[in-house]
N, C-alpha and C. Protein backbone atom coordinates (compact mmCIF):
# COMPACT_ATOMS: atom_id res chain seq x y z
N UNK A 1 28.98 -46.68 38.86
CA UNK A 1 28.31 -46.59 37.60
C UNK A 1 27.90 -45.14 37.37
N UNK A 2 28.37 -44.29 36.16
CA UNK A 2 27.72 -42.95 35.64
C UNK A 2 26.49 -43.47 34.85
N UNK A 3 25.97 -42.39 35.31
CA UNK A 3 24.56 -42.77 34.60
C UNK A 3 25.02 -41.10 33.53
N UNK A 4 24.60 -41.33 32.91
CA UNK A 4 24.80 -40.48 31.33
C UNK A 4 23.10 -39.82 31.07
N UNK A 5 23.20 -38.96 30.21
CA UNK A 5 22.41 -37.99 30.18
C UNK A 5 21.99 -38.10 28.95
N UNK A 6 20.84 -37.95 28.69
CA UNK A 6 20.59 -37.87 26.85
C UNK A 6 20.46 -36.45 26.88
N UNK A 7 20.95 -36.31 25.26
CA UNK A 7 21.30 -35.04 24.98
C UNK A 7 19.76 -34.72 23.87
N UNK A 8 19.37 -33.65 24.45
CA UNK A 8 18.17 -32.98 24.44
C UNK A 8 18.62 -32.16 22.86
N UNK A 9 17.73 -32.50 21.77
CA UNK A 9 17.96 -31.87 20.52
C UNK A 9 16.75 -30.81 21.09
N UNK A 10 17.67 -29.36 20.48
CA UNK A 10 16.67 -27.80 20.64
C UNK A 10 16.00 -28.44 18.92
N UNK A 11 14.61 -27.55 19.04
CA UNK A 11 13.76 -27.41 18.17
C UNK A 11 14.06 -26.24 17.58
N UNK A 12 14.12 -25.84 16.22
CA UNK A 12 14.20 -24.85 15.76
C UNK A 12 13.32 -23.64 16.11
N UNK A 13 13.63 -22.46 16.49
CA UNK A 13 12.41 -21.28 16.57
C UNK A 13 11.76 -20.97 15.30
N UNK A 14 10.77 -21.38 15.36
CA UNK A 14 9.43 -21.00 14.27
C UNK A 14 9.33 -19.28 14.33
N UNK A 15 9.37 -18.84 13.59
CA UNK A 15 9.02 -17.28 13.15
C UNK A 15 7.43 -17.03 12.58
N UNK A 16 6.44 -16.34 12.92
CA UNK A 16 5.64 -16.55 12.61
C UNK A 16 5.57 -16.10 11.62
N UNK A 17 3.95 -16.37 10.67
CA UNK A 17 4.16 -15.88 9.56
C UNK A 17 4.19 -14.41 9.36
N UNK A 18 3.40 -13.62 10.32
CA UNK A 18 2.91 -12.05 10.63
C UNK A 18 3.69 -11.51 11.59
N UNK A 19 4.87 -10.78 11.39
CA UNK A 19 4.92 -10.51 12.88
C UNK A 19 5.66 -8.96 12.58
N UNK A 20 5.70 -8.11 13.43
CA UNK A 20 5.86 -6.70 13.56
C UNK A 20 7.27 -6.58 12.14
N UNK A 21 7.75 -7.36 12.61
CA UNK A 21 9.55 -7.35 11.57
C UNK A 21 9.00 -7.81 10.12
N UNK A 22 7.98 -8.65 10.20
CA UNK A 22 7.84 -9.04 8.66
C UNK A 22 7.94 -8.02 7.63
N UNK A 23 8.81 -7.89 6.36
CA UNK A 23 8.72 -7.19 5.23
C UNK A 23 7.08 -7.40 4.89
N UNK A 24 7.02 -6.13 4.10
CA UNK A 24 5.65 -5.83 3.73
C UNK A 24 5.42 -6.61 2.22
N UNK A 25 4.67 -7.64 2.01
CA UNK A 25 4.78 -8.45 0.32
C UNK A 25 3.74 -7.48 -0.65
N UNK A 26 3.30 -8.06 -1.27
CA UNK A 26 2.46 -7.47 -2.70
C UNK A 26 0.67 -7.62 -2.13
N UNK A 27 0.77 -8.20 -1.27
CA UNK A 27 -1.01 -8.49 -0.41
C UNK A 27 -1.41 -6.71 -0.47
N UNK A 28 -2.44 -6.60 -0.74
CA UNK A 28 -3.23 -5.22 -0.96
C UNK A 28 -3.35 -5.36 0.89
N UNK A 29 -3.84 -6.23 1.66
CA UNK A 29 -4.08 -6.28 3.21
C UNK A 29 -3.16 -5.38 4.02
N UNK A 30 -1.45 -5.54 3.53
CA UNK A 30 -0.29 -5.24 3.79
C UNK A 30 0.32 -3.86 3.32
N UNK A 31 -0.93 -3.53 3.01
CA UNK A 31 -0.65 -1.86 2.39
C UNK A 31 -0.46 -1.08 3.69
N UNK A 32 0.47 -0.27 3.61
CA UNK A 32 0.94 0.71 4.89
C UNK A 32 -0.14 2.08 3.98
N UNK A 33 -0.82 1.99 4.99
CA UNK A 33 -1.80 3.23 4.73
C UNK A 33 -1.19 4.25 4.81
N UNK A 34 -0.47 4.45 6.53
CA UNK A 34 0.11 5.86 6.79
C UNK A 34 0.32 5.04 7.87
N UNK A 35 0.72 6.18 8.91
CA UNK A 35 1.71 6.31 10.37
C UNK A 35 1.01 6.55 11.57
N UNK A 36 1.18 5.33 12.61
CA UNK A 36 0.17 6.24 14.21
C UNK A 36 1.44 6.51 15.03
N UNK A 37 1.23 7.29 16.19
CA UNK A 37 2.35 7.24 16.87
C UNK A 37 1.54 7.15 18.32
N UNK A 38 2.26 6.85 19.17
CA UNK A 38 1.96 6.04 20.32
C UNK A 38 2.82 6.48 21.54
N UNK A 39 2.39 6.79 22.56
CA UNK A 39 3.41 6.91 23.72
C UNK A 39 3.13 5.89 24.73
N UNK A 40 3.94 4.99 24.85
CA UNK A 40 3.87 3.20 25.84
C UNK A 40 2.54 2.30 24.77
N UNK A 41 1.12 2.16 25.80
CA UNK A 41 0.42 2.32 25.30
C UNK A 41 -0.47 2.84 24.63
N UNK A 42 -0.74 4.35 24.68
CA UNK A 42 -1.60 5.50 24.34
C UNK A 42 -1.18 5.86 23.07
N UNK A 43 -2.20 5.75 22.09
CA UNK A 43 -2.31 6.43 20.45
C UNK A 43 -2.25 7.76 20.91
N UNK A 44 -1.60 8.40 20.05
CA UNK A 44 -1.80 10.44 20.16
C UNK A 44 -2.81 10.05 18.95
N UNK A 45 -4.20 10.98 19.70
CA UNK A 45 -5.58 11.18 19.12
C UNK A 45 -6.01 12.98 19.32
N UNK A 46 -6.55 13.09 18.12
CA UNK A 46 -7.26 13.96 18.08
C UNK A 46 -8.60 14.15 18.01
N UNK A 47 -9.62 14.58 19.42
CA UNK A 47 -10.59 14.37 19.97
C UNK A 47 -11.02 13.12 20.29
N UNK A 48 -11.73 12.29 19.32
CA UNK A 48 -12.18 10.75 19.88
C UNK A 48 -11.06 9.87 18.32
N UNK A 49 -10.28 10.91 17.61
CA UNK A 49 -10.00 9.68 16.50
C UNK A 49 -7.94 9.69 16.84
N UNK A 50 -8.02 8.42 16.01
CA UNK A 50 -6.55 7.89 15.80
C UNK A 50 -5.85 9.25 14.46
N UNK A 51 -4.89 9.80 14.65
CA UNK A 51 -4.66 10.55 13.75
C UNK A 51 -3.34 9.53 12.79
N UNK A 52 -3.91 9.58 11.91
CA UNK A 52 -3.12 8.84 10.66
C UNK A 52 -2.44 9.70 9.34
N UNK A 53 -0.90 9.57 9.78
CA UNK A 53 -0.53 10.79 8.50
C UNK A 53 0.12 9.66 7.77
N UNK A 54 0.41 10.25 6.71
CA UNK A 54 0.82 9.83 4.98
C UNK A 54 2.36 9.50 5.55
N UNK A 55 3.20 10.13 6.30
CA UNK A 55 4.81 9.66 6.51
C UNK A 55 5.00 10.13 7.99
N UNK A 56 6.41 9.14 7.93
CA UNK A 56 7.02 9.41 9.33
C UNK A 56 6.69 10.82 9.59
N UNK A 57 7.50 11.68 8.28
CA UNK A 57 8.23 12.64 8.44
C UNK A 57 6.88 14.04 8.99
N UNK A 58 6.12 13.48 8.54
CA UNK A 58 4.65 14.37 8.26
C UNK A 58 4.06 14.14 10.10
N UNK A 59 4.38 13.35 10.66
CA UNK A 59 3.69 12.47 11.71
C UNK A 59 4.88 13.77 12.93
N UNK A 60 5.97 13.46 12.58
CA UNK A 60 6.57 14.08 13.22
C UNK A 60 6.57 15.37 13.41
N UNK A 61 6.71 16.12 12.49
CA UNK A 61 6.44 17.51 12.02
C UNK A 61 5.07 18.29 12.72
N UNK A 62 4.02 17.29 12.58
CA UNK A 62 2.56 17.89 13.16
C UNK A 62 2.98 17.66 14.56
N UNK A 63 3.53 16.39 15.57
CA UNK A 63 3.50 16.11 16.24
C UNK A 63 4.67 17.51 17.58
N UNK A 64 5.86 17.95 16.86
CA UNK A 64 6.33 18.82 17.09
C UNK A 64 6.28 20.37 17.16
N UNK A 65 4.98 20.57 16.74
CA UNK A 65 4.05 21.37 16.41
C UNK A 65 3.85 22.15 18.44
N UNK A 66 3.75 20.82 19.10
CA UNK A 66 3.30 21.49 20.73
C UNK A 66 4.84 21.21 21.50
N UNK A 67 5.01 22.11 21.64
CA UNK A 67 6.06 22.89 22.58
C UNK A 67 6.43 21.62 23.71
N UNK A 68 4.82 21.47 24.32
CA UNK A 68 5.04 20.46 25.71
C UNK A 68 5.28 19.19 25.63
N UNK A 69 4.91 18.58 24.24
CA UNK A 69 5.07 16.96 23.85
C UNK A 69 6.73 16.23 23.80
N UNK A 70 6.98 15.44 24.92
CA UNK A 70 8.69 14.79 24.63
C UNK A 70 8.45 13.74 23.28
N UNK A 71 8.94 14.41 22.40
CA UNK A 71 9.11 13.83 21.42
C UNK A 71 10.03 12.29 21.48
N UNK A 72 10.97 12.19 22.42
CA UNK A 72 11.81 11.15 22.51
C UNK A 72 10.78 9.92 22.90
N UNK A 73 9.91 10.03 23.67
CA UNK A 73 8.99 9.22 24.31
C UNK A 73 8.00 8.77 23.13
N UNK A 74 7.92 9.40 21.73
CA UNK A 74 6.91 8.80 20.71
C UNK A 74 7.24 7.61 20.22
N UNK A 75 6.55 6.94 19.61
CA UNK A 75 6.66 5.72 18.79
C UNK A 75 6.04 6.26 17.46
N UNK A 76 6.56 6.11 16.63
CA UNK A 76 5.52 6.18 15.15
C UNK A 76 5.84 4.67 14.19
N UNK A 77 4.79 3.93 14.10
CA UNK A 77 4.53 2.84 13.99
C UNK A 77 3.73 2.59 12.26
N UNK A 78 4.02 1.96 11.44
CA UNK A 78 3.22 1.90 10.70
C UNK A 78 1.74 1.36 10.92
N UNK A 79 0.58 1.49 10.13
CA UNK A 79 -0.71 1.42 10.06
C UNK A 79 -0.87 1.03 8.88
N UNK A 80 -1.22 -0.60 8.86
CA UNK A 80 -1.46 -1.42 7.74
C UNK A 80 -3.18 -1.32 7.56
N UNK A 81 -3.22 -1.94 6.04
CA UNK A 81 -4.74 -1.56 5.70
C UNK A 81 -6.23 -2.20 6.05
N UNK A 82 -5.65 -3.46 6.26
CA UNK A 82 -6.65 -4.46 7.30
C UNK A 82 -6.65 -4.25 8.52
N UNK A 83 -5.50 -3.50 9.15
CA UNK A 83 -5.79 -3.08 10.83
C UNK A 83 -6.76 -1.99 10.38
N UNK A 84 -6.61 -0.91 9.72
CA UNK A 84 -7.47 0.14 10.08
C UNK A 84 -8.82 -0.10 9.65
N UNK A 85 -9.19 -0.68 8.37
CA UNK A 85 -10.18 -1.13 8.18
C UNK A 85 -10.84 -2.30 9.16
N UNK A 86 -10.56 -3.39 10.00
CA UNK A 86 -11.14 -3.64 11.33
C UNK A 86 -11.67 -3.00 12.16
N UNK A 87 -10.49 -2.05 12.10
CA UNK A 87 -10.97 -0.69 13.72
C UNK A 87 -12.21 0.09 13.41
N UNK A 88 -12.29 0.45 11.77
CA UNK A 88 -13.19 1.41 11.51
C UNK A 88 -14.32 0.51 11.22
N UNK A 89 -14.22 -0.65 11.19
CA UNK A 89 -15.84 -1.72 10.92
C UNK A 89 -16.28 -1.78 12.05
N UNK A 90 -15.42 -1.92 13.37
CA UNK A 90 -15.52 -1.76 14.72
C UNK A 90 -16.17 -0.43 15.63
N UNK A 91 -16.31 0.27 14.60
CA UNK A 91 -16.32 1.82 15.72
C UNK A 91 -15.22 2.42 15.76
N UNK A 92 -14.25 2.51 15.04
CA UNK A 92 -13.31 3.05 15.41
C UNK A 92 -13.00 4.24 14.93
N UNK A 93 -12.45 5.74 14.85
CA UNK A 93 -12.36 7.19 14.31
C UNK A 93 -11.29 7.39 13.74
N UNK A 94 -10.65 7.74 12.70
CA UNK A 94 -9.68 8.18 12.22
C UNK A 94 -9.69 9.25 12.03
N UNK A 95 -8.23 9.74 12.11
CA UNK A 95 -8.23 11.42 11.14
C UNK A 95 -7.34 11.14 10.26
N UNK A 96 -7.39 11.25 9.12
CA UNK A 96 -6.53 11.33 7.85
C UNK A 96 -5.79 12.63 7.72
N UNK A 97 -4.87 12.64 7.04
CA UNK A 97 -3.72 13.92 5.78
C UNK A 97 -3.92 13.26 4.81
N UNK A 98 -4.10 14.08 3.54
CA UNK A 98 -4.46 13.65 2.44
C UNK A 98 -3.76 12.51 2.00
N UNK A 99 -2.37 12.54 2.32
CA UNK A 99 -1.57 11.33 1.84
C UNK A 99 -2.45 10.05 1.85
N UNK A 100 -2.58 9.78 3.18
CA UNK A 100 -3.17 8.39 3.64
C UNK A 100 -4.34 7.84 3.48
N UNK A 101 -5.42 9.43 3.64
CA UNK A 101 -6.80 9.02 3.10
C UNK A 101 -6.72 8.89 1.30
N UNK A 102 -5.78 9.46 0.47
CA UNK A 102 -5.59 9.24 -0.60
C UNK A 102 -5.38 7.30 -0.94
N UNK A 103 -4.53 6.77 0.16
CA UNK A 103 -4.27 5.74 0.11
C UNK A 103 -5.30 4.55 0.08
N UNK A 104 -6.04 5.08 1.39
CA UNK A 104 -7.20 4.18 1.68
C UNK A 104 -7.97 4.04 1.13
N UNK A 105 -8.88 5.57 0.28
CA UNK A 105 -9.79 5.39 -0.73
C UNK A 105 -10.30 4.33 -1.48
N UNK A 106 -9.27 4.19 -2.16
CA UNK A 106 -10.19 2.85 -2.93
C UNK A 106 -10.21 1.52 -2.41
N UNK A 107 -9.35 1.56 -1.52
CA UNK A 107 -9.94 0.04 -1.01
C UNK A 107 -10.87 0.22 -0.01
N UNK A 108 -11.43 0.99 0.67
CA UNK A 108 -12.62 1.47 1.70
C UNK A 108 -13.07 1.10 0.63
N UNK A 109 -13.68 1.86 -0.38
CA UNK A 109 -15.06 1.97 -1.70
C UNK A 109 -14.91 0.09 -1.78
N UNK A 110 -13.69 -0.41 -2.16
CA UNK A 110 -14.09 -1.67 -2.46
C UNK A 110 -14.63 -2.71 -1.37
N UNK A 111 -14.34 -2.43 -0.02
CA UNK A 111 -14.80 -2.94 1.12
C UNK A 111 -16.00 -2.53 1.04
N UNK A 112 -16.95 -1.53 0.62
CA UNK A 112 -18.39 -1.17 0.59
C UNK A 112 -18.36 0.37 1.69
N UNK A 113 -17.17 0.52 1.98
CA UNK A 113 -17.40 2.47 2.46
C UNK A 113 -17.91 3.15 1.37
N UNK A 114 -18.55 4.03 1.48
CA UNK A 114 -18.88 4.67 0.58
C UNK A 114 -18.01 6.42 0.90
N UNK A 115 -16.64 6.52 0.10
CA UNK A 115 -15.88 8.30 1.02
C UNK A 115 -15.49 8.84 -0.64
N UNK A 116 -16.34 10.24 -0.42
CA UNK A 116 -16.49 10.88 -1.69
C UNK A 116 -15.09 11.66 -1.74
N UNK A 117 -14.68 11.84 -2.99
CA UNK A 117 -12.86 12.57 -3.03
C UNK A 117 -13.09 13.81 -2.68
N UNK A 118 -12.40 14.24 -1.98
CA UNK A 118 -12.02 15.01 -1.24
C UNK A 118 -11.08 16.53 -1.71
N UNK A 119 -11.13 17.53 -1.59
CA UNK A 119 -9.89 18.45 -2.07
C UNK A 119 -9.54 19.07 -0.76
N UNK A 120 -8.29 18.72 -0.70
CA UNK A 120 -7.47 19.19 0.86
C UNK A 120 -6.90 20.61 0.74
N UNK A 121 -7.55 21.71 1.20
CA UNK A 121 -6.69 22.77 0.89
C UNK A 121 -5.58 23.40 1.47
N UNK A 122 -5.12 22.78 2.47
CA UNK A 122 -3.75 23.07 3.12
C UNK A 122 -3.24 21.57 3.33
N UNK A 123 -1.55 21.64 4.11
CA UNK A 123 -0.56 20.76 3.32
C UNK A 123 -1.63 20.17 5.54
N UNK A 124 -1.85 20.81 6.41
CA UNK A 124 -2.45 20.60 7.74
C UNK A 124 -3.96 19.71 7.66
N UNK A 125 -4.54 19.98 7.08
CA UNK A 125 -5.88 19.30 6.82
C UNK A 125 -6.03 17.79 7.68
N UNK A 126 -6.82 17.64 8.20
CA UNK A 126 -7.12 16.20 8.70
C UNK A 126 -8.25 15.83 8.03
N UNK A 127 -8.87 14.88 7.79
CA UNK A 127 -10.34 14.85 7.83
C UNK A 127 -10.59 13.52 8.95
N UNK A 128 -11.86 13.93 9.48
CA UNK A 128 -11.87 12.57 10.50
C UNK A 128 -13.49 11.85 9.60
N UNK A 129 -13.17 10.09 9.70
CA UNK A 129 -14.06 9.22 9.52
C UNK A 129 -14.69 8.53 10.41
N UNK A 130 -15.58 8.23 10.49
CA UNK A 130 -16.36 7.30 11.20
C UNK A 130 -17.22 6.15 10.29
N UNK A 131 -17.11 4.69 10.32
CA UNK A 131 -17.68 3.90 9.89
C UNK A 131 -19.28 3.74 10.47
N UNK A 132 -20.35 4.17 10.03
CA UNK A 132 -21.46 4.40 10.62
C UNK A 132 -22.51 3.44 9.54
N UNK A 133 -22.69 2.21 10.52
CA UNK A 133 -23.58 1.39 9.46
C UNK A 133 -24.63 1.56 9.81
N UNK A 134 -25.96 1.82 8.53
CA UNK A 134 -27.20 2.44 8.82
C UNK A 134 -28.10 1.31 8.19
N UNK A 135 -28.84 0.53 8.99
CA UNK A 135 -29.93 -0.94 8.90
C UNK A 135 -30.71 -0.23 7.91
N UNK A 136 -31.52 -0.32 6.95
CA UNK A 136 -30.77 -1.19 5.86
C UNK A 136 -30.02 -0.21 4.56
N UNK A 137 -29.12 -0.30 3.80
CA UNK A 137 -28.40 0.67 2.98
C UNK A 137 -27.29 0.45 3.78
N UNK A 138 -26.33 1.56 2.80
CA UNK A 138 -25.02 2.06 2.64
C UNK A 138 -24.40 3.05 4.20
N UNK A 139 -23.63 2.08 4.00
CA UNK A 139 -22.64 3.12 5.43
C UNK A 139 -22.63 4.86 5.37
N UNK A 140 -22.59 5.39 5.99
CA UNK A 140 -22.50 6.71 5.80
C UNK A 140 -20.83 7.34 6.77
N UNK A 141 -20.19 8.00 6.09
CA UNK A 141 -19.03 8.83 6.52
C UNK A 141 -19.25 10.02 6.63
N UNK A 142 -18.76 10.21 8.10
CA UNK A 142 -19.18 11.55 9.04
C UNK A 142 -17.58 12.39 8.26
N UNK A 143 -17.58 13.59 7.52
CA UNK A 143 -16.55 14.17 7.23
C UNK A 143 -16.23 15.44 8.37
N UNK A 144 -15.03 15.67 9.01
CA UNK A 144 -15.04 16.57 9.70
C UNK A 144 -13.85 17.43 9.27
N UNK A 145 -13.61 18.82 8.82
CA UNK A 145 -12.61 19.33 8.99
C UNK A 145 -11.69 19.89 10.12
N UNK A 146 -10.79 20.13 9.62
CA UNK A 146 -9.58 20.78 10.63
C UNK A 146 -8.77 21.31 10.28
N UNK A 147 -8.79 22.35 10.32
CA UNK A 147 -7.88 23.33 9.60
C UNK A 147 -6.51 23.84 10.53
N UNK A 148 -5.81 23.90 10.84
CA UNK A 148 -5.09 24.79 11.84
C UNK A 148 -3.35 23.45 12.06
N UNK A 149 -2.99 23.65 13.20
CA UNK A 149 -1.51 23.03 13.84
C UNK A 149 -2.83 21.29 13.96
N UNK A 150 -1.44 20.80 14.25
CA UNK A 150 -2.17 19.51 15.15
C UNK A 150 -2.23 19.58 16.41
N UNK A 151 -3.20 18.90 17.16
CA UNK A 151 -4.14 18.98 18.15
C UNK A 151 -2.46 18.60 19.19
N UNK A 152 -3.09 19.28 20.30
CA UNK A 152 -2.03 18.48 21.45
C UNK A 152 -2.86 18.27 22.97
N UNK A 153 -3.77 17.48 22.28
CA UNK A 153 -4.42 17.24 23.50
C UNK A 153 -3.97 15.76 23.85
N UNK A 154 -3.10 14.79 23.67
CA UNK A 154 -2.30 13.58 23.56
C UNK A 154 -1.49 14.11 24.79
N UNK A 155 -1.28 12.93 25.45
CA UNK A 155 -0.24 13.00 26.47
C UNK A 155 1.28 13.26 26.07
């Protein structure tokens, strides 16, 4: 006597709804602010913040800036507008290029940041933010300039 086998139906793979590959839709959440770049795990930061530029191309450019950095080893990753706004409700530091802080602006103000416009006078400019909530009132934003190359204190 063969004894016979039931034949095992596969389940389709579910795709989630969010996931790194997803196209970006019309959700304001899903706004690509600007660009981080990353080596494995490690963000390239300047001093204590995440540096966030307006394009690849801009990300790269500053990033090539230090002689010693293997560029092959970067990641530059987009930076959607509900991740950064988490990080920065969290404690978290950014440095902007005008591109991106141009981007973020008004939806920070509509989240309740309070970040006054800005005039960037070179194409290098960072400004760094800090989400600093003050019991009772309005958040306050620490503005920092930076004038010069980008930082290569990043691995």
């Amino acid at each position: 006597m063969v004894k016979q086998h039931k034949q095992h139906k596969r389940r389709p793979r579910r795709s989630p709804s969010r996931c790194r590959s997803a196209p970006p839709t019309d959700d304001p959440e899903d706004l690509i602010v600007g660009y981080v770049a990353r080596i494995g795990f490690t963000v390239i930061c300047w001093r204590n913040s995440c540096i966030l530029a307006g394009s690849r191309e801009k990300m790269l450019r500053g990033l090539a800036r230090d002689p010693h950095r293997d560029l092959r080893r970067i990641v530059i990753e987009p930076a959607r507008l509900n991740h950064v706004l988490r990080c920065l409700r969290v404690g978290g530091i950014y440095s902007f290029d005008e591109e991106a802080y141009t981007r973020l602006r008004p939806h920070a103000i509509a989240c309740g940041m309070h970040l006054q416009r800005v005039t960037f006078t070179s194409e290098d400019q960072l400004i760094l933010i800090q989400w600093q909530p003050l019991p009772p009132g309005p958040v306050q934003v620490v503005p920092d300039w930076y004038d010069g190359p980008w930082p290569t204190n990043a691995p």
